[in-house]
Protein backbone atom coordinates (compact mmCIF):
# COMPACT_ATOMS: atom_id res chain seq x y z
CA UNK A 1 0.00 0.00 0.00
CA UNK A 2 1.09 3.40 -0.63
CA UNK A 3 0.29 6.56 0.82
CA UNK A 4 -1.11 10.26 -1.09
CA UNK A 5 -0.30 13.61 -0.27
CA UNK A 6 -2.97 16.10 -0.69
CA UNK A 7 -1.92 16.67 -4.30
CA UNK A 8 -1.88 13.22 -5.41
CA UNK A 9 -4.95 12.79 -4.09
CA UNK A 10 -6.98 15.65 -6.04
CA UNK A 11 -5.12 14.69 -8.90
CA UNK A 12 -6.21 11.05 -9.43
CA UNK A 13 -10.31 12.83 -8.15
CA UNK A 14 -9.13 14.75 -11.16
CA UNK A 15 -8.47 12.35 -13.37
CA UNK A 16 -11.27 9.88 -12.08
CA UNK A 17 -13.82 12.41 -12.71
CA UNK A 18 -12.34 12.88 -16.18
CA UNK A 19 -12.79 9.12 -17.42
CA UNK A 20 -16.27 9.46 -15.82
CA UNK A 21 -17.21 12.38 -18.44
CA UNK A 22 -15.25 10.80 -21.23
CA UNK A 23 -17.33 7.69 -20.48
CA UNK A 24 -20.68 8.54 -20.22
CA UNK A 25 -22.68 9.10 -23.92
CA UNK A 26 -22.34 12.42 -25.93
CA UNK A 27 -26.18 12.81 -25.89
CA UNK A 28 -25.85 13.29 -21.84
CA UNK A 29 -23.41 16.20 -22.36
CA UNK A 30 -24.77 19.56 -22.85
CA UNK A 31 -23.61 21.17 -25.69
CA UNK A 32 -22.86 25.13 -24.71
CA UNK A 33 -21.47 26.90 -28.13
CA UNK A 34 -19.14 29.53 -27.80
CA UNK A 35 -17.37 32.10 -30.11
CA UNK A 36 -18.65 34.98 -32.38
CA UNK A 37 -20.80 35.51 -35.13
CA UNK A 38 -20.16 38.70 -38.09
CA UNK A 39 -22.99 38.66 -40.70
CA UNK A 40 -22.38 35.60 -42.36
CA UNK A 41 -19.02 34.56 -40.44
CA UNK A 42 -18.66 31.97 -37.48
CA UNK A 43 -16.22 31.56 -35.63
CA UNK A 44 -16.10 29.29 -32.19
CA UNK A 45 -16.67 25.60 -31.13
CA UNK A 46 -20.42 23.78 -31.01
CA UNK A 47 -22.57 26.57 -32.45
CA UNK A 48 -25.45 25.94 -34.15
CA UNK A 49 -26.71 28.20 -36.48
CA UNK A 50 -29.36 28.97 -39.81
CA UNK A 51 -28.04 32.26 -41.47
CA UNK A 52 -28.77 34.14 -43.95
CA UNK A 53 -25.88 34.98 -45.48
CA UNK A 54 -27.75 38.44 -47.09
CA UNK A 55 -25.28 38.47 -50.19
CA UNK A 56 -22.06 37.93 -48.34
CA UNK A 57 -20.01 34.71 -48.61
CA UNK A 58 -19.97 32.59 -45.76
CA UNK A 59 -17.07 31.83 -43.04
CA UNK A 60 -16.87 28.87 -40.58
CA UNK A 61 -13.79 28.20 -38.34
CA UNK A 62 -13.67 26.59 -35.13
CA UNK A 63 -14.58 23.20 -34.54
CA UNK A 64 -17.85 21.18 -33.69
CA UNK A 65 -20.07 23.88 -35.50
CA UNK A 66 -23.09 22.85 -37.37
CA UNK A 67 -24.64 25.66 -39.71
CA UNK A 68 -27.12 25.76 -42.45
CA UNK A 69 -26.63 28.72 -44.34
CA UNK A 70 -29.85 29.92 -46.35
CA UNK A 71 -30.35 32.68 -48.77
CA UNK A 72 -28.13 34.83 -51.33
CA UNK A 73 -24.66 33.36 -50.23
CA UNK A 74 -21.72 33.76 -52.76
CA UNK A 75 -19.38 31.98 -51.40
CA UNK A 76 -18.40 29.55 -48.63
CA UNK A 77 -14.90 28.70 -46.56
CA UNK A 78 -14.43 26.47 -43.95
CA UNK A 79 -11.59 25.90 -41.48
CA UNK A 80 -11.35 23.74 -38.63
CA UNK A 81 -12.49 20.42 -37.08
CA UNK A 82 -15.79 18.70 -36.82
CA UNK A 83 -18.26 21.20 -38.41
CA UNK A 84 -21.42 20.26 -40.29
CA UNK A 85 -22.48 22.99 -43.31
CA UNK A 86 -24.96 22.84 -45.51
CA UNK A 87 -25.36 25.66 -47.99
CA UNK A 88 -26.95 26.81 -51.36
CA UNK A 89 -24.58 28.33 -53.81
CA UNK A 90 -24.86 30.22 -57.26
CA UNK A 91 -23.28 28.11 -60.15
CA UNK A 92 -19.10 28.79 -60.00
CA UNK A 93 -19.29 29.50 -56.07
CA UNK A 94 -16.23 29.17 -54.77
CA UNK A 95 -16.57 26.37 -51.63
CA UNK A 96 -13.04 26.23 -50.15
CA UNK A 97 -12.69 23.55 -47.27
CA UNK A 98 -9.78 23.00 -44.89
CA UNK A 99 -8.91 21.02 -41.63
CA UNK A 100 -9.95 18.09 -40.07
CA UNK A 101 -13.37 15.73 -40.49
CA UNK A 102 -15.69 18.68 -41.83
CA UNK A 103 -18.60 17.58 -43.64
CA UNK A 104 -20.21 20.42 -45.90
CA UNK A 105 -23.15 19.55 -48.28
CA UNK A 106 -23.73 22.08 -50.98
CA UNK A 107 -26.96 22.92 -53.48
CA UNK A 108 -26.55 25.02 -56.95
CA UNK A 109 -29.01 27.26 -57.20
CA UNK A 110 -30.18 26.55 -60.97
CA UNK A 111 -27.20 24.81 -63.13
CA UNK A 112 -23.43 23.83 -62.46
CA UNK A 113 -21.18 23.42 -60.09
CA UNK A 114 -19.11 25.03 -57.59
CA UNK A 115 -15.31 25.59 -57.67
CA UNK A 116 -14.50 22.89 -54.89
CA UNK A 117 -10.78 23.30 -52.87
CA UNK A 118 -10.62 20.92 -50.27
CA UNK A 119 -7.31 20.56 -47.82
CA UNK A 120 -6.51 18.91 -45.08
CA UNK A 121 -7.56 15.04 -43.82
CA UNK A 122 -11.05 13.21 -43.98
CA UNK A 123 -13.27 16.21 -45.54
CA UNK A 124 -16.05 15.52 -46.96
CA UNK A 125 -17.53 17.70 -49.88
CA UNK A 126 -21.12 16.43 -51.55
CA UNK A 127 -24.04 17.93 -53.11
CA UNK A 128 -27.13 17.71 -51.28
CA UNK A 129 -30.03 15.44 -51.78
């Protein structure tokens, strides 16, 4: 047996209590978003978000975000980890992607494409169904 100073011992409570909220189930957790929001730019972890983007392009950084952008947007970028976009674009848009597991689904408004530029590891880019 060994014995625990008064550090040791809030440090292993501290640790205990941190497998205990790494175990339990996402859905338990309460999400609280944080970070800003200029017009049609994001920026911040676990926001959630439908903006009209009024004619300006859309911006996403942070991570954990999950936005549906609706209305005149020209453009869209994304940086970061984890965030969720869906967006309508006019034909051409440019839809630039970079980081880490972001998932954006995109819609032409009438015919074509966008100009796609994706970076970084395990982004997805897809058009809506």
């Amino acid at each position: 047996m060994f014995q625990t100073c008064g550090a040791e011992k809030f440090l292993l409570s501290t640790f205990a209590a941190g497998l205990a909220v790494a175990a339990s189930p996402l859905a338990a957790q309460p999400r609280q978003g944080a970070g800003t929001r200029d017009g049609a730019s994001i920026n911040g972890v676990d926001q959630a978000h439908q903006i009209d983007c009024e004619g300006r392009p859309a911006e996403v950084s942070g991570s954990g975000n999950r936005i549906d952008f609706v209305g005149d947007c020209p453009g869209l970028t994304v940086n970061g980890v984890d965030n969720q976009i869906s967006i309508i674009l006019p034909p051409g848009a440019d839809l630039r992607v970079s980081g880490v597991d972001n998932v954006v689904s995109w819609r032409i408004r009438g015919n074509g494409k966008p100009r796609i530029s994706v970076q970084g590891v395990d982004n997805q880019v897809r058009p809506l169904r």
